[in-house]
Protein backbone atom coordinates (compact mmCIF):
# COMPACT_ATOMS: atom_id res chain seq x y z
CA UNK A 1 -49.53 59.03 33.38
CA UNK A 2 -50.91 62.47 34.90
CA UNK A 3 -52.32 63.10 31.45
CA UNK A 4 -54.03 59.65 30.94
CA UNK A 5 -55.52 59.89 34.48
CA UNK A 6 -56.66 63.04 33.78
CA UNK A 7 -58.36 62.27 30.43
CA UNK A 8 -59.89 59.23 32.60
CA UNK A 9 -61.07 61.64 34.55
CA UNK A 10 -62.65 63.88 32.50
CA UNK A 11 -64.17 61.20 30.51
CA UNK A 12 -65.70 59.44 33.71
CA UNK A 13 -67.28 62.94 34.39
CA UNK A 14 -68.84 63.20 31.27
CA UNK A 15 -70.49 59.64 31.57
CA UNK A 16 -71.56 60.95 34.66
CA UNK A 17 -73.19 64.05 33.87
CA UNK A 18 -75.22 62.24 31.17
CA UNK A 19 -76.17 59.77 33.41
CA UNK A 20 -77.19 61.67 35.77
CA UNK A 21 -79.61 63.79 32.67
CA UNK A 22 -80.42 60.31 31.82
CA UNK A 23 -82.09 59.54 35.33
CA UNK A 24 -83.87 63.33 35.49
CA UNK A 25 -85.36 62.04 32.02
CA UNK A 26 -86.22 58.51 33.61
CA UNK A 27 -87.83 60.62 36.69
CA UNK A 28 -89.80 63.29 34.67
CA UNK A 29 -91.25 59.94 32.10
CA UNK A 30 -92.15 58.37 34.82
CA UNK A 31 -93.83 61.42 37.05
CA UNK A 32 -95.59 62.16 33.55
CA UNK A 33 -96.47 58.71 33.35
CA UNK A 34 -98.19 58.34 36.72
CA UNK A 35 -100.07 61.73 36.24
CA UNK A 36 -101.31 60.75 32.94
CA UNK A 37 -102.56 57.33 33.99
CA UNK A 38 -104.28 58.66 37.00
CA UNK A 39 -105.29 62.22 36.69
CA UNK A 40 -105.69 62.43 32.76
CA UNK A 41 -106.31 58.77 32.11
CA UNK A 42 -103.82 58.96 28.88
CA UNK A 43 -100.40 56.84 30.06
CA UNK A 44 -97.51 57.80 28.59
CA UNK A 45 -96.09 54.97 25.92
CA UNK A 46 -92.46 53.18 27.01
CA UNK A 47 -91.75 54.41 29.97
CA UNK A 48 -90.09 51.43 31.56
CA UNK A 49 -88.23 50.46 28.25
CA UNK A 50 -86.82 53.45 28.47
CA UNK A 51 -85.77 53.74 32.20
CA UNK A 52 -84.50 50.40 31.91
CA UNK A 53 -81.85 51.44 29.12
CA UNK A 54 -81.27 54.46 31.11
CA UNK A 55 -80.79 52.56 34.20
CA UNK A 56 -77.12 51.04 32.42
CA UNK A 57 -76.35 54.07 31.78
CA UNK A 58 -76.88 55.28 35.33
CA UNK A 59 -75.20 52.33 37.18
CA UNK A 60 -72.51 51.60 34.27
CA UNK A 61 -71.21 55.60 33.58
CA UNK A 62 -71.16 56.46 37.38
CA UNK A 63 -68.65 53.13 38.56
CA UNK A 64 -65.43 54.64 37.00
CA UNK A 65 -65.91 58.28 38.54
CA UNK A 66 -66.69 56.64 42.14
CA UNK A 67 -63.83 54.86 41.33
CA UNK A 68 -61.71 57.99 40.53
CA UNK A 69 -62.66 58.80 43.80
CA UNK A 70 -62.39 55.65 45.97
CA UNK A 71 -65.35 56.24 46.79
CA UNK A 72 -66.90 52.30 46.65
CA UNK A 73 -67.55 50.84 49.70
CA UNK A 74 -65.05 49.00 51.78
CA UNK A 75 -64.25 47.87 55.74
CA UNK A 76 -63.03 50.83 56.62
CA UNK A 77 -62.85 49.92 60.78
CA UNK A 78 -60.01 47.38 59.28
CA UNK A 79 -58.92 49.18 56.55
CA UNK A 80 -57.87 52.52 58.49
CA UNK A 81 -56.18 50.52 61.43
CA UNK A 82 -53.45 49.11 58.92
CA UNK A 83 -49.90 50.69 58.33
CA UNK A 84 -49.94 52.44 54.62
CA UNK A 85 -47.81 49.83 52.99
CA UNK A 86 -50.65 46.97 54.41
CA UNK A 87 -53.91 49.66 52.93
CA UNK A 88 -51.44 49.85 49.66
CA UNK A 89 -51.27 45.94 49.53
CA UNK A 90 -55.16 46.13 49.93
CA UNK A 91 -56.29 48.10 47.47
CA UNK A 92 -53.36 46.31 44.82
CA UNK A 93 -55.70 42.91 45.95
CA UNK A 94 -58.71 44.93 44.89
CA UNK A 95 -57.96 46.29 42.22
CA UNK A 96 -56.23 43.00 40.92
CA UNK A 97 -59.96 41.38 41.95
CA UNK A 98 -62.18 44.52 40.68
CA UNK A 99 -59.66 44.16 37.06
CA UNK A 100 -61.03 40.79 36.26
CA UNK A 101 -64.65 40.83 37.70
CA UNK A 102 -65.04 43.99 35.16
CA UNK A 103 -63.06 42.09 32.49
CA UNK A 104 -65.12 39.48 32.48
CA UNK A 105 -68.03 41.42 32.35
CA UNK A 106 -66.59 43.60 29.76
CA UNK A 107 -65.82 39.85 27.77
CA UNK A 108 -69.16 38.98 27.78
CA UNK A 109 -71.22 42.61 27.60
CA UNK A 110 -69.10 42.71 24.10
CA UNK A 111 -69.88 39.59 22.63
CA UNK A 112 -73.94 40.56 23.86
CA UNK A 113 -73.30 43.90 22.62
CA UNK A 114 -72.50 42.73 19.01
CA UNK A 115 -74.82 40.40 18.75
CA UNK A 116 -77.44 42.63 19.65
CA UNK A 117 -76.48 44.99 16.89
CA UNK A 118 -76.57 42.41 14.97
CA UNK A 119 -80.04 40.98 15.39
CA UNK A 120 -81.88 44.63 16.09
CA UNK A 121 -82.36 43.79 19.20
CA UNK A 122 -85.44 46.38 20.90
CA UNK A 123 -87.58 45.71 23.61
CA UNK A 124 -91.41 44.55 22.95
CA UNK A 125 -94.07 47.22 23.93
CA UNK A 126 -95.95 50.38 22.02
CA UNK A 127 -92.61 51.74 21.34
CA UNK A 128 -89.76 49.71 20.50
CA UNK A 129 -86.40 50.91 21.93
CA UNK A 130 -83.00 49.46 20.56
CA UNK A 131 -81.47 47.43 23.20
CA UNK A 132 -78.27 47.57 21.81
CA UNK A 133 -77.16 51.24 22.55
CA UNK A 134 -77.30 50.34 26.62
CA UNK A 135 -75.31 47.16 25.54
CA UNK A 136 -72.25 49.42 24.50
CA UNK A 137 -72.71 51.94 27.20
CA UNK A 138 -71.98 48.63 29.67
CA UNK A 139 -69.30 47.77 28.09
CA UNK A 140 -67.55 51.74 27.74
CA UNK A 141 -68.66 51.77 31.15
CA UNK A 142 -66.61 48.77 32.32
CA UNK A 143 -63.64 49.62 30.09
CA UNK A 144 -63.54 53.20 31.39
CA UNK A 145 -63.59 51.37 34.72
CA UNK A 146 -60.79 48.59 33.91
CA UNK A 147 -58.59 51.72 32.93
CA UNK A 148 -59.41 53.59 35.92
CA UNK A 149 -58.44 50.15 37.97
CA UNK A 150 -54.85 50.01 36.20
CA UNK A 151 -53.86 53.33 37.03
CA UNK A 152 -54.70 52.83 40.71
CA UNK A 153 -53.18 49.79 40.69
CA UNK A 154 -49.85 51.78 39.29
CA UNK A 155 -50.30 54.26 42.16
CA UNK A 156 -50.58 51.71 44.60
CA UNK A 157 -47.93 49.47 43.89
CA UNK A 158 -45.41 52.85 44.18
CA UNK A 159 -47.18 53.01 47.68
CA UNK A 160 -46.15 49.65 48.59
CA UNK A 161 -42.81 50.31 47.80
CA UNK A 162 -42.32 54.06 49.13
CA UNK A 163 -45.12 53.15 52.32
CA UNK A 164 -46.59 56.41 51.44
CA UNK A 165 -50.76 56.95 52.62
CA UNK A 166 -53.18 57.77 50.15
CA UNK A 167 -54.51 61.13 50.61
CA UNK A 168 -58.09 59.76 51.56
CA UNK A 169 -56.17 58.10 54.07
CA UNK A 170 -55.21 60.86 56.50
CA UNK A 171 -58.11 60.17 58.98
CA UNK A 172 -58.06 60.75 62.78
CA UNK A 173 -59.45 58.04 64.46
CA UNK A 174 -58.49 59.65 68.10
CA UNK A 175 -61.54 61.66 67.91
CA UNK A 176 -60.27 64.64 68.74
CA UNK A 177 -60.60 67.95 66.93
């Protein structure tokens, strides 16, 4: 399992990385875009079709690697006043939940996906970008993220049983130094 979650890991960091080139792309198109339409009066063609493609990517390729982290947002004033076995029973609920809302969305992103390959699917403007490359990246996205989910769910079933804290979980909430 150590070498799974580490390939998981890897992987999520590469989806990352390129998202995050993807959104310095997005930002320099569109700075370029404003200068040229108001200094140089030449706009730059496709812009937003781009940056909307590259938004998926942004959104879609970081969720697994926040994930990896457990780094999404949660109630932590409840969370952190819970014994470990009741935060382990937690996260197994969300996880369980988080499994098939991305499922679902990985169900449906497919079937969209395919069909959009199938039809040439491109946005409508000066410059027509394939819409069905961001299609995909949703749905590697969400399966990257459903295989992140099962191996925390594996981890924190083991911590129901043992009653062992998650690292992230060693928190002083006394205050004190």
């Amino acid at each position: 399992m150590h070498l799974i979650q580490k390939i998981v890991e890897r992987l999520a960091l590469a989806v990352l990385m390129i998202g995050g080139l993807g959104m310095l792309f997005s930002m320099f198109l569109g700075v370029a875009d404003v200068v040229g339409t108001n200094l140089l009066l030449v706009p730059v063609p496709g812009p937003r079709e781009l940056t909307e493609s590259t938004m998926v990517l942004i959104v879609f390729g970081a969720l697994a690697y926040a994930q990896i982290r457990r780094a999404h947002i949660r109630v932590e004033i409840v969370y952190l006043r819970m014994s470990p076995r009741v935060r382990a029973a937690m996260d197994v609920l969300t996880d369980l939940c988080a499994i098939v809302f991305f499922g679902l969305i990985l169900w449906q992103g497919w079937g969209e996906a395919l069909y959009s390959y199938q039809i040439g699917e491109a946005t409508v403007g000066l410059i027509r970008f394939p819409l069905w490359p961001a299609r995909f990246v949703l749905c590697a996205g969400c399966a990257l993220m459903i295989l992140q989910l099962v191996l925390h769910l594996i981890v924190d079933l083991g911590r129901i049983r043992t009653g062992a804290p998650l690292e992230t979980d060693v928190v002083d909430l006394s205050g004190s130094q």
